[in-house]
N, C-alpha and C. Protein backbone atom coordinates (compact mmCIF):
# COMPACT_ATOMS: atom_id res chain seq x y z
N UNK A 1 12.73 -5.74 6.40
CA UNK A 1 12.98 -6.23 7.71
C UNK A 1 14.30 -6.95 7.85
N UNK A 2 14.86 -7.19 7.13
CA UNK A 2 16.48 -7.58 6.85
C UNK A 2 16.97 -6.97 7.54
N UNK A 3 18.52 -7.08 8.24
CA UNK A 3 19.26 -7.00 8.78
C UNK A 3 20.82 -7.45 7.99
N UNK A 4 21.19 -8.07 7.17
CA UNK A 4 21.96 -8.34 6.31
C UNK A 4 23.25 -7.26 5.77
N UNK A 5 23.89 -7.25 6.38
CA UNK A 5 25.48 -6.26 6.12
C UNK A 5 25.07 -4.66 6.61
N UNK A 6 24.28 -4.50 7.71
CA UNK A 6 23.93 -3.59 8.36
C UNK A 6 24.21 -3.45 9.42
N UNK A 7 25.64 -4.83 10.05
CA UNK A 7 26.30 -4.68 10.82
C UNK A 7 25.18 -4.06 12.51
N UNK A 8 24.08 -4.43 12.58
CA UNK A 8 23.55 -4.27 13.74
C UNK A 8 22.96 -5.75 14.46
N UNK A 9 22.19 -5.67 15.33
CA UNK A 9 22.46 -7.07 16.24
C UNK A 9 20.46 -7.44 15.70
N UNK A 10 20.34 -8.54 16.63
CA UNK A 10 18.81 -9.11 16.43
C UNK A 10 18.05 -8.40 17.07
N UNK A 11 16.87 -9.02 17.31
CA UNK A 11 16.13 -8.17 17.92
C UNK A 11 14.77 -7.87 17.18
N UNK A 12 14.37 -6.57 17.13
CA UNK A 12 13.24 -6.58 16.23
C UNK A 12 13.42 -6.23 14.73
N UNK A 13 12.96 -6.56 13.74
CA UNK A 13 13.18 -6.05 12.33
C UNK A 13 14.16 -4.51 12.19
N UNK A 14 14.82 -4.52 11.32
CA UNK A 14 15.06 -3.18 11.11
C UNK A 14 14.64 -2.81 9.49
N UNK A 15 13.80 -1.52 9.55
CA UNK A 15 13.22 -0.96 7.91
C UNK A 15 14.28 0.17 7.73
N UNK A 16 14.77 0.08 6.41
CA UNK A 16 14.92 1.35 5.68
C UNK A 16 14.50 2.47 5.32
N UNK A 17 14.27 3.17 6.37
CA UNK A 17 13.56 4.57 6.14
C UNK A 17 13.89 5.84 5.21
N UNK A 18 15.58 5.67 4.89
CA UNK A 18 15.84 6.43 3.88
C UNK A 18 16.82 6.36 3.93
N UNK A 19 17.93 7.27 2.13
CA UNK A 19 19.42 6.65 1.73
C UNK A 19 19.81 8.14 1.65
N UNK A 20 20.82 8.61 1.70
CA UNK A 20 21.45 9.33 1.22
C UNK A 20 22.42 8.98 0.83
N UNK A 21 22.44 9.16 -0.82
CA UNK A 21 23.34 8.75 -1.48
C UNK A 21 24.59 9.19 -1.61
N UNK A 22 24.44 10.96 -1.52
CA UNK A 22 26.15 11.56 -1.54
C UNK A 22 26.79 11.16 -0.11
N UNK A 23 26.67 10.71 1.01
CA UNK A 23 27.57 10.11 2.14
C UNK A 23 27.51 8.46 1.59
N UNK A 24 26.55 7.71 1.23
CA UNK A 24 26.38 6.56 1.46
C UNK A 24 26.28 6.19 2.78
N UNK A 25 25.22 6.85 2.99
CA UNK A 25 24.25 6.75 4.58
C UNK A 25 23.15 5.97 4.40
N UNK A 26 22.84 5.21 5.01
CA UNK A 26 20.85 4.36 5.34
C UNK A 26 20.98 4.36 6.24
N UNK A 27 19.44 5.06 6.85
CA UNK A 27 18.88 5.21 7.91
C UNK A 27 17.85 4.06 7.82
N UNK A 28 17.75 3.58 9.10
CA UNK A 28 16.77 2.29 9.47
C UNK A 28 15.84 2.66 10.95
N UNK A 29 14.69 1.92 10.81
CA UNK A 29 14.05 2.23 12.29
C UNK A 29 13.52 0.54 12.19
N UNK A 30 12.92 0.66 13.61
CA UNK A 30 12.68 -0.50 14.64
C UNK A 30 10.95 0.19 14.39
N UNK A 31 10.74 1.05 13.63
CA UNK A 31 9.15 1.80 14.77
C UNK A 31 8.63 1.51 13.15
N UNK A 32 7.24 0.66 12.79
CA UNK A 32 6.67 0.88 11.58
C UNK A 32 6.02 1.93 11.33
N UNK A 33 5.44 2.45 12.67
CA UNK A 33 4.97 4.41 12.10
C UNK A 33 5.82 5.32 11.98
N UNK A 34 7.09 4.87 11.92
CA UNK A 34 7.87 6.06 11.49
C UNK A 34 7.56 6.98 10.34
N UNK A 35 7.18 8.26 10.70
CA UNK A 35 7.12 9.02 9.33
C UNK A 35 7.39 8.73 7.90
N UNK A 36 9.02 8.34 8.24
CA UNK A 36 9.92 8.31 7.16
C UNK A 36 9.58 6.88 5.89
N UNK A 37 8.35 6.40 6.33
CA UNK A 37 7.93 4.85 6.05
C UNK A 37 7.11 4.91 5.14
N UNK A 38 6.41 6.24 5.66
CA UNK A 38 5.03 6.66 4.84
C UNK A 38 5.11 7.33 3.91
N UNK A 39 4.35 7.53 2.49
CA UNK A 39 4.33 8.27 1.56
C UNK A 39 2.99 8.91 0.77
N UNK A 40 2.36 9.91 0.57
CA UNK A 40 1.54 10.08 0.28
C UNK A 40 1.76 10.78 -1.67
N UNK A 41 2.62 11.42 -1.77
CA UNK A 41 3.36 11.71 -3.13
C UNK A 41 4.47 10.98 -3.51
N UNK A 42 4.36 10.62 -4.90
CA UNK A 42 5.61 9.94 -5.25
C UNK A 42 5.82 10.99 -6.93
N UNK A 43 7.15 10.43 -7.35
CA UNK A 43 7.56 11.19 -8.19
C UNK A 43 8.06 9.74 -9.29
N UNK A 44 7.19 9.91 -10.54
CA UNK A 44 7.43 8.81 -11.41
C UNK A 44 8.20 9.18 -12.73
N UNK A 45 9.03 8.13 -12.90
CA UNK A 45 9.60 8.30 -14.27
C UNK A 45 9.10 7.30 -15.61
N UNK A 46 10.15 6.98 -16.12
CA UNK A 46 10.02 6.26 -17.78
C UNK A 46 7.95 6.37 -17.47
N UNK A 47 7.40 7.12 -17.31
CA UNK A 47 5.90 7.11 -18.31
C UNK A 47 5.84 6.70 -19.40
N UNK A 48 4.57 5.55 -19.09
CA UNK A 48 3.94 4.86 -20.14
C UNK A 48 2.60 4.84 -19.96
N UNK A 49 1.67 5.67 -21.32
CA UNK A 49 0.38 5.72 -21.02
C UNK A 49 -0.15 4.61 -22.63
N UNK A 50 -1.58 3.79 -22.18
CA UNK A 50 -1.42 2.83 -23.20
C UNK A 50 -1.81 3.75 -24.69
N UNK A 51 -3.07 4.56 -23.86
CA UNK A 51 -3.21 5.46 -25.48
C UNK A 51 -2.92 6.60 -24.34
N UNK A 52 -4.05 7.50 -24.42
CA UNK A 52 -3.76 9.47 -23.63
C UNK A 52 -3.45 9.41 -21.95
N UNK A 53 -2.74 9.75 -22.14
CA UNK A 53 -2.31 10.21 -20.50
C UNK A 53 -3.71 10.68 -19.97
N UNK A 54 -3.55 10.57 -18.52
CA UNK A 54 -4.52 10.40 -17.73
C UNK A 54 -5.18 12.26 -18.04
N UNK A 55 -6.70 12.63 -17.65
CA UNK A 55 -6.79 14.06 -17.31
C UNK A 55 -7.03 14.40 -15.80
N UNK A 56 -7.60 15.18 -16.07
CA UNK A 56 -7.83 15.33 -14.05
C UNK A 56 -8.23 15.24 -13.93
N UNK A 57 -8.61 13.70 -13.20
CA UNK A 57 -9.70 12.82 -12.22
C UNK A 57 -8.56 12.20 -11.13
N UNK A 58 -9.70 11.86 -10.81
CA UNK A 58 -9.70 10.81 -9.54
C UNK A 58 -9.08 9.09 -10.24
N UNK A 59 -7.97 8.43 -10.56
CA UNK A 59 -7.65 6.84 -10.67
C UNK A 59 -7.65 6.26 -9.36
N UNK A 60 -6.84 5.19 -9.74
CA UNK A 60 -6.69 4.49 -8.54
C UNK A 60 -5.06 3.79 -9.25
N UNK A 61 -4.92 3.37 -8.14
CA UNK A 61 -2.73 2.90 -8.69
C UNK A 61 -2.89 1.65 -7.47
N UNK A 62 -2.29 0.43 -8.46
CA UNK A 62 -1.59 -0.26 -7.51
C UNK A 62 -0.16 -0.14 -7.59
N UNK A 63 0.31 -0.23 -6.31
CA UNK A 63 1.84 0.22 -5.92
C UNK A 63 2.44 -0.69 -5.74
N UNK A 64 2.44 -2.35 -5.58
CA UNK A 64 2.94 -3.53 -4.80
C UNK A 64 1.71 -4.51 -5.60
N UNK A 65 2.70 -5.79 -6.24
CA UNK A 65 2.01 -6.75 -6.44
C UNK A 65 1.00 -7.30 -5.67
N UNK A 66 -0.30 -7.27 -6.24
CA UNK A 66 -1.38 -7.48 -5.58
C UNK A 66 -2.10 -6.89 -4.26
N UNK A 67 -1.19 -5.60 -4.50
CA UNK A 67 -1.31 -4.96 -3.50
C UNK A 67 -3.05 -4.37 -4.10
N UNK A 68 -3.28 -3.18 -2.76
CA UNK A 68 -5.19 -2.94 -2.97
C UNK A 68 -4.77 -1.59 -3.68
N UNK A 69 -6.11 -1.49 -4.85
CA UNK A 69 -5.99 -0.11 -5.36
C UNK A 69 -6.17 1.14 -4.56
N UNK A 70 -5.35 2.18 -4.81
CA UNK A 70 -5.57 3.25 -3.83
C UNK A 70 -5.58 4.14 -4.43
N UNK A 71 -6.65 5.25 -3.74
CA UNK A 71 -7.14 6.38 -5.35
C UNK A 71 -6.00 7.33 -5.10
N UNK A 72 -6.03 8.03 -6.51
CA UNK A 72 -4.71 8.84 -6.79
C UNK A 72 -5.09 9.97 -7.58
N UNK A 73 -4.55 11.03 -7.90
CA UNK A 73 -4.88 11.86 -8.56
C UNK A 73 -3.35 11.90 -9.51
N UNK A 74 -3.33 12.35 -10.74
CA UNK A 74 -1.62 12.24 -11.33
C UNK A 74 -1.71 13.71 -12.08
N UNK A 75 -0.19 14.09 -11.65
CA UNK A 75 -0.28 15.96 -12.32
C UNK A 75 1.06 15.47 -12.91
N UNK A 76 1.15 15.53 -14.20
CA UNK A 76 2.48 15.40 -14.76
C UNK A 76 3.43 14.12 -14.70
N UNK A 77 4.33 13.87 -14.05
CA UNK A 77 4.83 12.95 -13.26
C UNK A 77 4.85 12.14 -11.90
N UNK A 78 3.74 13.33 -11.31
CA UNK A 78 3.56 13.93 -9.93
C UNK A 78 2.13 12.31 -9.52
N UNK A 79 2.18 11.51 -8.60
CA UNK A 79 1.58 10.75 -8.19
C UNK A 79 0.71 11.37 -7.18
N UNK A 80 0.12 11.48 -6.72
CA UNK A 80 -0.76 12.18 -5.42
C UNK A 80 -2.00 10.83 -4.83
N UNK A 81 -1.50 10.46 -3.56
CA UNK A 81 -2.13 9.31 -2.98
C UNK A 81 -3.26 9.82 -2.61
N UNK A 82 -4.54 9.08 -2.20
CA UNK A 82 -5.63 9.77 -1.36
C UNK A 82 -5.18 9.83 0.45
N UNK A 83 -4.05 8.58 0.83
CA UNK A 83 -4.10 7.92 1.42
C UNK A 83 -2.32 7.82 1.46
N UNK A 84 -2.03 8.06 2.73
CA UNK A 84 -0.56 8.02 2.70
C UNK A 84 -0.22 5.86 2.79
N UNK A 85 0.95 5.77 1.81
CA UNK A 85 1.53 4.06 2.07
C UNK A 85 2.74 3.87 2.93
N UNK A 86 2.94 2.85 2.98
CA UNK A 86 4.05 2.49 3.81
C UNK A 86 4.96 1.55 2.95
N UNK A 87 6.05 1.86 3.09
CA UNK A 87 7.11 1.04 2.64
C UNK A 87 7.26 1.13 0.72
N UNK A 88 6.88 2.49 0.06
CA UNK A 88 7.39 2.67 -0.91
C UNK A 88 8.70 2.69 -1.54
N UNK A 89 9.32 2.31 -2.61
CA UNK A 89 10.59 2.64 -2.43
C UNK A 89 11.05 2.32 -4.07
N UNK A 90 11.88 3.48 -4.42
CA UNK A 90 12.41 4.17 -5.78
C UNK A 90 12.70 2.35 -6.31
N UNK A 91 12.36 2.80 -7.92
CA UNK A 91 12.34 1.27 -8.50
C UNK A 91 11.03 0.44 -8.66
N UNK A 92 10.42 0.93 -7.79
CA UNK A 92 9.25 -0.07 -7.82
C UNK A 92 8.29 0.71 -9.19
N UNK A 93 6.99 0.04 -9.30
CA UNK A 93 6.24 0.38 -10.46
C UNK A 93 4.85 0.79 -9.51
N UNK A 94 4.28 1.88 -10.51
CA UNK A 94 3.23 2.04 -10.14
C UNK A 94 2.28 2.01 -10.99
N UNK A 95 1.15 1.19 -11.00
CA UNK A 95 -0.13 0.91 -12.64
C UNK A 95 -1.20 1.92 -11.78
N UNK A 96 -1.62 2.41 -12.81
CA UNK A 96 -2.72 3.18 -12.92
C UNK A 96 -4.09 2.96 -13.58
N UNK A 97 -4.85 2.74 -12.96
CA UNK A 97 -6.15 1.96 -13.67
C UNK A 97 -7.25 3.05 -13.55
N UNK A 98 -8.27 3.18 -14.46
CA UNK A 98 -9.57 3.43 -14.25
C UNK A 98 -10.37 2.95 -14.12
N UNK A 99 -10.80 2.47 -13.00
CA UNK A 99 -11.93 1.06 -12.88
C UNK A 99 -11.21 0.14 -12.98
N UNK A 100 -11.28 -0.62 -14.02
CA UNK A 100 -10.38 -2.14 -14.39
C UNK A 100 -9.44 -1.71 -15.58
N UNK A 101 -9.67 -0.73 -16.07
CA UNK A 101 -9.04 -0.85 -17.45
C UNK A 101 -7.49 0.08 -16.60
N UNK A 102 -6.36 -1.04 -17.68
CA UNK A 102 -4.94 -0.16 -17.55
C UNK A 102 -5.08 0.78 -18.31
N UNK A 103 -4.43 1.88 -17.22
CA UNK A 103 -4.35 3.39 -18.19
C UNK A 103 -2.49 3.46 -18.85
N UNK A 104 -1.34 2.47 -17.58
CA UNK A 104 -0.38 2.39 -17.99
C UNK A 104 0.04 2.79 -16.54
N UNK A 105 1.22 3.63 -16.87
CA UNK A 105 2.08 3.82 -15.18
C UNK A 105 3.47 4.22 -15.65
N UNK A 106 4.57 3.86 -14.29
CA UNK A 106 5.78 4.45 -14.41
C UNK A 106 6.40 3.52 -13.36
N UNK A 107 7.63 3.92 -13.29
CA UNK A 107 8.62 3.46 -12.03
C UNK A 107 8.76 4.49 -10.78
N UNK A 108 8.91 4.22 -9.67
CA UNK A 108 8.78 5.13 -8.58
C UNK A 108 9.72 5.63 -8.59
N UNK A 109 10.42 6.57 -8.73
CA UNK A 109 12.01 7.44 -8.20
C UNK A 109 12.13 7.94 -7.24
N UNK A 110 11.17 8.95 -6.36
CA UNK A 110 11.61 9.03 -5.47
C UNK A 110 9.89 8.87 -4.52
């Protein structure tokens, strides 16, 4: 919700909806349902599983400190939400639990 060297005026919050890096473009909206806000797949890197990588079930991932668990399915690197989020964004971490127990996780990239 910053506004900070984005050179635009007050008013209501402005979110970062997305970067393109080869112009050095950010796009921002005023609207929190903007599409561009929401994410239902994410794409994870540096994987860390504590012992075996997950198989194919149903987990759950928190995405945001103390944020609520939200079930997930994981194919590879491949995150798959049950449930589209809002305000994901490359860098962040995602833990993967079964029940209570850490299974481990990754960093969000895209």
């Amino acid at each position: 919700g910053q506004r900070h060297g984005l050179n635009v005026g007050g008013g209501l919050p402005y979110y970062v909806s997305r970067k393109d890096m080869a112009s050095n473009t950010v796009y921002v909206t005023t609207n929190l349902d903007d599409a561009d806000l929401w994410r239902q797949e994410l794409t994870l890197e540096d994987l860390h599983w504590i012992n075996q990588p997950p198989t194919d079930k149903t987990y759950q991932a928190r995405l945001r400190y103390r944020g609520p668990l939200v079930e997930c399915r994981i194919e590879d690197n491949k995150l798959r939400l049950s449930e589209p989020q809002r305000g994901l964004a490359a860098g962040q971490s995602a833990v993967i639990y079964d029940g209570e127990i850490v299974l481990g996780g990754g960093i969000i990239l895209d």
